[in-house]
N, C-alpha and C. Protein backbone atom coordinates (compact mmCIF):
# COMPACT_ATOMS: atom_id res chain seq x y z
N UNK A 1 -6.32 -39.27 -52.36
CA UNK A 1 -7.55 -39.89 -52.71
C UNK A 1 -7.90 -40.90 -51.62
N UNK A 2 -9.11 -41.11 -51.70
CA UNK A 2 -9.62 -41.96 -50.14
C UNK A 2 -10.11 -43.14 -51.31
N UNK A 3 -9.61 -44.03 -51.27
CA UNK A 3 -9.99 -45.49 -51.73
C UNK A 3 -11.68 -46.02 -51.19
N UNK A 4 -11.74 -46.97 -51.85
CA UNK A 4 -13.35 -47.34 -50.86
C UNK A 4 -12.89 -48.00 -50.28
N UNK A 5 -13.99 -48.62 -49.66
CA UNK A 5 -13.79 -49.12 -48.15
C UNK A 5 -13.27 -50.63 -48.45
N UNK A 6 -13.48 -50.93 -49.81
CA UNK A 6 -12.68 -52.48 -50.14
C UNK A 6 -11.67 -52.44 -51.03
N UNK A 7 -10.73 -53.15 -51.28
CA UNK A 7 -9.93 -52.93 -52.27
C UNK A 7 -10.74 -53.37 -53.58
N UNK A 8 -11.37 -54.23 -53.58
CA UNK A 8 -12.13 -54.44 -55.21
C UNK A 8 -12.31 -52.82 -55.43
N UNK A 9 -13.02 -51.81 -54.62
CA UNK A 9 -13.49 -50.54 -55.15
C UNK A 9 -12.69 -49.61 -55.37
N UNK A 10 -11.57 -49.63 -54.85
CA UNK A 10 -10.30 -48.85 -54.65
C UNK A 10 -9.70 -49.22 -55.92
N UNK A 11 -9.78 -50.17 -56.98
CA UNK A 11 -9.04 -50.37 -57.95
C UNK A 11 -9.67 -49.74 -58.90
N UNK A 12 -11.28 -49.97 -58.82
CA UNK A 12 -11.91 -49.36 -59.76
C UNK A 12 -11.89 -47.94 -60.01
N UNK A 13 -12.27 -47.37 -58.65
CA UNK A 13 -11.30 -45.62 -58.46
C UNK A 13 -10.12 -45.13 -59.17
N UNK A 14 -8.95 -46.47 -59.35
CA UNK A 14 -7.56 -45.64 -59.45
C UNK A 14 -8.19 -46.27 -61.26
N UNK A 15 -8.33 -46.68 -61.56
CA UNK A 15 -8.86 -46.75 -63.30
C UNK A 15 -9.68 -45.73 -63.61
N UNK A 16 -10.71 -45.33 -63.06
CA UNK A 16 -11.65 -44.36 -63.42
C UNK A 16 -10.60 -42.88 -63.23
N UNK A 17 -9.86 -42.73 -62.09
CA UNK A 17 -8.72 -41.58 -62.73
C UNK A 17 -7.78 -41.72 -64.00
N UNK A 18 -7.21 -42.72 -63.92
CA UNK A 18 -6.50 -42.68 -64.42
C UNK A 18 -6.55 -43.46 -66.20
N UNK A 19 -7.26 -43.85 -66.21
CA UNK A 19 -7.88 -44.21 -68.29
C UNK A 19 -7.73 -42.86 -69.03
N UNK A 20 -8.74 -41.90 -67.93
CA UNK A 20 -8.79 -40.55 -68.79
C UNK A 20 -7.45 -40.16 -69.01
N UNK A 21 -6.92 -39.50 -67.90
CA UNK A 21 -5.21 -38.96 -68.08
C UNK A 21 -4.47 -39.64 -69.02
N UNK A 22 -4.60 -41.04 -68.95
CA UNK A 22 -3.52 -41.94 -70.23
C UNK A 22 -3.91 -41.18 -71.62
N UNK A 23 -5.49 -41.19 -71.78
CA UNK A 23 -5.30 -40.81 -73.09
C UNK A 23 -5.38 -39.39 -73.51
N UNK A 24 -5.78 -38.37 -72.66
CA UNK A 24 -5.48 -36.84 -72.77
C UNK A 24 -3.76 -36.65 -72.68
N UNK A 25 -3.39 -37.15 -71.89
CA UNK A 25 -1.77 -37.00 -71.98
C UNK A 25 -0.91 -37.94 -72.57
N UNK A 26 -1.34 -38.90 -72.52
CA UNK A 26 -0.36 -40.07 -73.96
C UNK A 26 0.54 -40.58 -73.39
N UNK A 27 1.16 -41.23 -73.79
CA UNK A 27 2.57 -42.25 -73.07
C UNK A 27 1.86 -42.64 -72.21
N UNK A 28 2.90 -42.66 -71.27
CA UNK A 28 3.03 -43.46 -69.89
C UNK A 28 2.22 -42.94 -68.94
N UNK A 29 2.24 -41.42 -69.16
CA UNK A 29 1.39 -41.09 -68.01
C UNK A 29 0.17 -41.24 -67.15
N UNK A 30 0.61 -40.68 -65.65
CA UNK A 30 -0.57 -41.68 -64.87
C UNK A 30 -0.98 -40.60 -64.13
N UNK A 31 -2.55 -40.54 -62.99
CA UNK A 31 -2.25 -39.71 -62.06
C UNK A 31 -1.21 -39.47 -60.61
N UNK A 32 -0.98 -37.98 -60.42
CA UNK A 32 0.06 -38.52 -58.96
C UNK A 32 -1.04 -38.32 -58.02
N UNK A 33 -1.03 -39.35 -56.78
CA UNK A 33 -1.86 -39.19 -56.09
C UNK A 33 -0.90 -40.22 -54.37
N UNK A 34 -1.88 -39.51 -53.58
CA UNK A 34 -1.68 -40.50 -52.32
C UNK A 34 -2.60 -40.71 -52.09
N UNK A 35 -2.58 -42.66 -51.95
CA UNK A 35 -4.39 -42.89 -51.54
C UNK A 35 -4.15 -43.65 -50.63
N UNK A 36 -5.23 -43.45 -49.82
CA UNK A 36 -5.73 -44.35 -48.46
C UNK A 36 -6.58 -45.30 -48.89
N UNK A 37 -6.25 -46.93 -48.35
CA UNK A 37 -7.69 -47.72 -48.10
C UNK A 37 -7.56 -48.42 -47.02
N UNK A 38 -8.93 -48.44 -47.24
CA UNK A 38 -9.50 -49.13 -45.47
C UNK A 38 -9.12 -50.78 -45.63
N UNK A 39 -9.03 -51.04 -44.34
CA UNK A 39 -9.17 -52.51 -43.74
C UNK A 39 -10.07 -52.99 -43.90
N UNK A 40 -11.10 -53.39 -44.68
CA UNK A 40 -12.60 -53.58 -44.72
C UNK A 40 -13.03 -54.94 -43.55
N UNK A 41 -12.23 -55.56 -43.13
CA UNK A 41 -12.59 -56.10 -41.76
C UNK A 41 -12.98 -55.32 -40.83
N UNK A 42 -12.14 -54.29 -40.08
CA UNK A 42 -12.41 -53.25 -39.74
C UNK A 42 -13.64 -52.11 -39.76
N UNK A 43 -13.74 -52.26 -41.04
CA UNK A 43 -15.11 -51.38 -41.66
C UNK A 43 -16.32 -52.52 -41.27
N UNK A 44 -15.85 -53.65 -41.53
CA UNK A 44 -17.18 -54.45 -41.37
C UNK A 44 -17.86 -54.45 -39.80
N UNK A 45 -17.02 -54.70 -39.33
CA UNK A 45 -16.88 -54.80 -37.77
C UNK A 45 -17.24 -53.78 -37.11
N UNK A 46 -17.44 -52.50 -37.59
CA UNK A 46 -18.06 -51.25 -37.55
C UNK A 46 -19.37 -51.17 -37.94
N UNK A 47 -19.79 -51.51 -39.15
CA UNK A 47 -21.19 -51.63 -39.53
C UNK A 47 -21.74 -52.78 -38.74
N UNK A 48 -20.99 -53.73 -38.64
CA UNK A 48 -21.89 -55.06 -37.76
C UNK A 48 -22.23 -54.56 -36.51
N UNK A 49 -21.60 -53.96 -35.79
CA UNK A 49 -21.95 -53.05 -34.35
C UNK A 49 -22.61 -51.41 -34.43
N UNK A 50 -23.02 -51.17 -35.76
CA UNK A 50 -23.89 -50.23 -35.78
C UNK A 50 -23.13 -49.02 -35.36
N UNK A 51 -21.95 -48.95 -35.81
CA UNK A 51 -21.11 -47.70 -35.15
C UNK A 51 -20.42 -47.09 -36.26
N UNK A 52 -21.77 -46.13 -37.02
CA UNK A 52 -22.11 -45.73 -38.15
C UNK A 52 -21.19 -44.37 -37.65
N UNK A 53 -21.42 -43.93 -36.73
CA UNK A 53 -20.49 -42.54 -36.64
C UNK A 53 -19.57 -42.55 -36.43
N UNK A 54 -18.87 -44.00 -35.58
CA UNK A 54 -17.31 -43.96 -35.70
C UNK A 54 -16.53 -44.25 -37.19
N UNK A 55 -17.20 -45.17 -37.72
CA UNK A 55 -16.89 -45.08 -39.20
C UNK A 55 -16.83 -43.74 -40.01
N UNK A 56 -17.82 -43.35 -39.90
CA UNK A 56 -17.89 -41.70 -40.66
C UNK A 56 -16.59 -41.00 -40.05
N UNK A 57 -16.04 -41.20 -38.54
CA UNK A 57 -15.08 -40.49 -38.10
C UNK A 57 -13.67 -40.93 -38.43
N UNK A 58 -13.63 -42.05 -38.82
CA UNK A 58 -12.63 -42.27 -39.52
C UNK A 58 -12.53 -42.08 -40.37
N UNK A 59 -13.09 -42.11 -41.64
CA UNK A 59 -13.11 -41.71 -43.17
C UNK A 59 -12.62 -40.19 -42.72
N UNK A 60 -13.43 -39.12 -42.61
CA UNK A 60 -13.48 -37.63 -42.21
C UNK A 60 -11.90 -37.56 -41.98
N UNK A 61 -11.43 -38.31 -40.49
CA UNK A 61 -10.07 -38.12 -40.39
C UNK A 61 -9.26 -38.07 -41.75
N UNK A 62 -9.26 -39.26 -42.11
CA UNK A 62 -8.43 -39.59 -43.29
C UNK A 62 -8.59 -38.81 -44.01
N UNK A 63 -9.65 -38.33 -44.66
CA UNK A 63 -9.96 -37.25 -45.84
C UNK A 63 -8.88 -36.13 -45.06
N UNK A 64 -9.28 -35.29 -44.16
CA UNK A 64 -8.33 -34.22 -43.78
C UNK A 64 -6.86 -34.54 -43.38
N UNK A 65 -6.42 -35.58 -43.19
CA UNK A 65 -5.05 -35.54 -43.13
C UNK A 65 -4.53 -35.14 -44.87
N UNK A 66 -4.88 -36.23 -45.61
CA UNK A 66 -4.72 -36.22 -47.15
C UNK A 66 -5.27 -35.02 -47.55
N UNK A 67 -6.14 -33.83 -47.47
CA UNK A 67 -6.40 -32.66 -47.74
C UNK A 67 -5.13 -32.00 -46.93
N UNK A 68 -4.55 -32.08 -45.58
CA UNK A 68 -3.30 -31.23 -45.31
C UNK A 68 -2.22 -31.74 -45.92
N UNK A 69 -1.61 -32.75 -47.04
CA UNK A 69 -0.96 -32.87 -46.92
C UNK A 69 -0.60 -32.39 -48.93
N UNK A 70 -2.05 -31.71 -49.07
CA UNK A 70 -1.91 -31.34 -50.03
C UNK A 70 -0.78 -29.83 -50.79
């Protein structure tokens, strides 16, 4: 899973998976997942210099590593 680009949003992500699963499957259970999140300094520092496609090229990366490692 690719987290957002802040951790505030990245938490909200791993709740929105995982509420449902708790209560379709019961107990303890959680989702299994590997997630990426961004540096959002990083991200910022990208949007502040308008380098909208290197950003997109990083996300993209990340998505396909975590898609091969599926």
């Amino acid at each position: 899973m690719l987290g957002g680009l802040t951790w505030e949003s990245t938490i909200e992500y791993y709740r929105i998976l995982n509420e449902p699963t708790a209560e379709w499957a019961g107990g303890l259970h959680s989702e299994k997942m590997i997630m990426v999140s961004f540096d959002f300094d990083e991200v910022d520092r990208l949007m502040a210099a308008g380098k909208w496609e290197e950003l997109g090229a990083r996300v993209s990366v990340e998505a396909a590593v975590r898609k091969a490692l599926e």
